[in-house]
C-alpha atoms as a PDB file:
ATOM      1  CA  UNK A   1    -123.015-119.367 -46.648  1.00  0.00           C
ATOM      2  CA  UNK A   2    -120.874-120.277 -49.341  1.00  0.00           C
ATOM      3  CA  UNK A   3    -116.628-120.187 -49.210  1.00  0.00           C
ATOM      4  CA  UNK A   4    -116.625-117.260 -51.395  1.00  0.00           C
ATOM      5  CA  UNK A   5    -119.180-115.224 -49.633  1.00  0.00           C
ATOM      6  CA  UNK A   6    -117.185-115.353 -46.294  1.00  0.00           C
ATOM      7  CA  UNK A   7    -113.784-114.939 -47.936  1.00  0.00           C
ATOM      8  CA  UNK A   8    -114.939-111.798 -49.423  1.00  0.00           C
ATOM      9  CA  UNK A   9    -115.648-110.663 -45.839  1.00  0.00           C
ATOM     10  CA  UNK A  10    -111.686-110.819 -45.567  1.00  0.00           C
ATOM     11  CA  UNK A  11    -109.544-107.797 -47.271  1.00  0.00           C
ATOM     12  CA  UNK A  12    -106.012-107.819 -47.554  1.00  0.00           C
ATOM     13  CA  UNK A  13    -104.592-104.065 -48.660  1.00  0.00           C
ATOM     14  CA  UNK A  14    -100.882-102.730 -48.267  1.00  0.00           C
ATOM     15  CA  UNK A  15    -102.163 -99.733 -46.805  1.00  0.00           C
ATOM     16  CA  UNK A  16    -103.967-101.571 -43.774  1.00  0.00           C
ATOM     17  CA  UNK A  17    -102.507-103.667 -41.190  1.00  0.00           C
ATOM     18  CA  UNK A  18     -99.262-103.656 -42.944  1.00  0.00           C
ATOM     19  CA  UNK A  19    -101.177-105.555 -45.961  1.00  0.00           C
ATOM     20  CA  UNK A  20    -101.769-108.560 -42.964  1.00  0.00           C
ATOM     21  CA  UNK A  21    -105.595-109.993 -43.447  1.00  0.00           C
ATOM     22  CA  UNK A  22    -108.026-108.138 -41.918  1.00  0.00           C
ATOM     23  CA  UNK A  23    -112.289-108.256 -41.577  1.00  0.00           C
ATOM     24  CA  UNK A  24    -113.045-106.130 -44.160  1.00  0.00           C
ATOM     25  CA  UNK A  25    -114.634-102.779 -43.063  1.00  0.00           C
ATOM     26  CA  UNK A  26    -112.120-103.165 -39.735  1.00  0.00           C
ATOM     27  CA  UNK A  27    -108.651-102.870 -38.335  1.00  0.00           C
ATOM     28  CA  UNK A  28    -108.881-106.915 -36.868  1.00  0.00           C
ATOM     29  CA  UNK A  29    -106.525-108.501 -38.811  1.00  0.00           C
ATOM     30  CA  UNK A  30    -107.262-113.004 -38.895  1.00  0.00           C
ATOM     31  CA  UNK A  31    -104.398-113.699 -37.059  1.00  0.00           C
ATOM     32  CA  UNK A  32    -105.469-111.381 -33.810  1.00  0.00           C
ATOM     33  CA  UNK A  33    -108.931-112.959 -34.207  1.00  0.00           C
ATOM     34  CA  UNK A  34    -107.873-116.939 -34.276  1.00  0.00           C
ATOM     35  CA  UNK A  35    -105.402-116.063 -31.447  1.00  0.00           C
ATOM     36  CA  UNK A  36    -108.431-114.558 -29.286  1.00  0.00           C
ATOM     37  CA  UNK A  37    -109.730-117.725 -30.233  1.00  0.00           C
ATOM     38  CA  UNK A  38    -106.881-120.192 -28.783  1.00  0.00           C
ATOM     39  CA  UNK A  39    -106.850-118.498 -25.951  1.00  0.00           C
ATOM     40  CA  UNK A  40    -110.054-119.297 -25.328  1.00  0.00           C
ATOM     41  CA  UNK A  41    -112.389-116.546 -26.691  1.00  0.00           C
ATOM     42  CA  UNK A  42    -116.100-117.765 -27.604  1.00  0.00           C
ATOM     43  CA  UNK A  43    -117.083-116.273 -30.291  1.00  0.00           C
ATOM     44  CA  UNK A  44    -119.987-114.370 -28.344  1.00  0.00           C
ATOM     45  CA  UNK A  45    -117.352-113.041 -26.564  1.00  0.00           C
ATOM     46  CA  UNK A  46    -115.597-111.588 -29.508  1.00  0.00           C
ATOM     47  CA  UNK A  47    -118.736-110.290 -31.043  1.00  0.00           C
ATOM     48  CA  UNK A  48    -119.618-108.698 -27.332  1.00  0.00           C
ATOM     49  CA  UNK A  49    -116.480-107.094 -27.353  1.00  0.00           C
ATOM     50  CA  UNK A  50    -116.291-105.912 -31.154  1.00  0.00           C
ATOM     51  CA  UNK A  51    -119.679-104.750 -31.606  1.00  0.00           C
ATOM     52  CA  UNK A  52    -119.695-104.626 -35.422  1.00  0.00           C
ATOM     53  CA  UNK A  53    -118.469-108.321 -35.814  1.00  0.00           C
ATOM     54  CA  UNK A  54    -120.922-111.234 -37.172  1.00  0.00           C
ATOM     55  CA  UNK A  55    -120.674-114.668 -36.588  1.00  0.00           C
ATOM     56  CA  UNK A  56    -119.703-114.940 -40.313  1.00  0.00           C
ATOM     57  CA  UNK A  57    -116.826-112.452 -40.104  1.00  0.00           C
ATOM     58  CA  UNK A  58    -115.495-114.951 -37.324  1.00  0.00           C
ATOM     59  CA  UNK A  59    -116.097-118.254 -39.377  1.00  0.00           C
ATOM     60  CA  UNK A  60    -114.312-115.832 -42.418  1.00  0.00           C
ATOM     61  CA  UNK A  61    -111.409-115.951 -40.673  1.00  0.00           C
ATOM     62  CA  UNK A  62    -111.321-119.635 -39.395  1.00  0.00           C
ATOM     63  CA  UNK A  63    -111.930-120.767 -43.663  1.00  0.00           C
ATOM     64  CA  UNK A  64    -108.898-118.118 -44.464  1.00  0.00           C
ATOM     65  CA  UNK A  65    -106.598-119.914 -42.318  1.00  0.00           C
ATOM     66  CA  UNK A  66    -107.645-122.725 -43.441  1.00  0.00           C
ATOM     67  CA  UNK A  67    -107.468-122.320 -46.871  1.00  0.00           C
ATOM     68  CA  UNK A  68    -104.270-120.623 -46.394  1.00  0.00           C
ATOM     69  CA  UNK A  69    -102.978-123.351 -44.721  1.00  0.00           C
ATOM     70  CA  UNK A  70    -104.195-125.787 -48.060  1.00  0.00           C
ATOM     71  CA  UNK A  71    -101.344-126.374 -50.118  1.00  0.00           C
ATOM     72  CA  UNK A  72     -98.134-125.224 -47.173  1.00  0.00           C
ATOM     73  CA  UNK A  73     -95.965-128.341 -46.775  1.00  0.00           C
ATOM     74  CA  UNK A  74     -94.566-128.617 -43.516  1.00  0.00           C
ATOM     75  CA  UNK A  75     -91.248-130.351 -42.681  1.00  0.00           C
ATOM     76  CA  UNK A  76     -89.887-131.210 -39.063  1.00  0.00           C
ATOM     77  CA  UNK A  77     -87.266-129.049 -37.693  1.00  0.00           C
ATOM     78  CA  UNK A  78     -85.562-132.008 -36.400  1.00  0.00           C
ATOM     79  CA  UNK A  79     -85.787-135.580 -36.666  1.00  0.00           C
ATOM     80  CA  UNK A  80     -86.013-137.534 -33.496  1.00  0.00           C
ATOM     81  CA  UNK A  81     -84.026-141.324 -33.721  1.00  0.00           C
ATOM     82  CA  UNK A  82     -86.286-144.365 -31.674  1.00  0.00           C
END
């Protein structure tokens, strides 16, 4: 599946989820799916436990980060001397 087949599986809308990410079609926003994720959800376990989700809704969500993440310059918050 192509990048912009599974981003358009992602909605963002003021009036859901406080206009955070979601799956479209659902209340899950990205960020409450990646952090099932870290904490060690498979994703058969968050398809078993959110019946309507796909595989591809899951991998939507990984490339949104990702691309999110794309152009974000990060700086340290301190410098450590040797």
């Amino acid at each position: 599946m192509t990048d912009k087949k599974l981003l358009e599986r992602i909605a963002i809308n003021p009036k859901v989820m406080a206009g955070k990410p979601v799956i479209k079609g659902t209340r899950l926003t990205v960020e409450f799916i990646l952090n099932l994720m870290a904490h060690g959800a498979t994703i058969q376990e968050i398809m078993d436990e959110y019946r309507g989700l796909t595989h591809e809704d899951i991998q939507a969500c990984i490339l949104f980060a990702s691309k999110a993440l794309e152009n974000t310059v990060f700086m340290p918050l301190s410098v450590k001397s040797a």
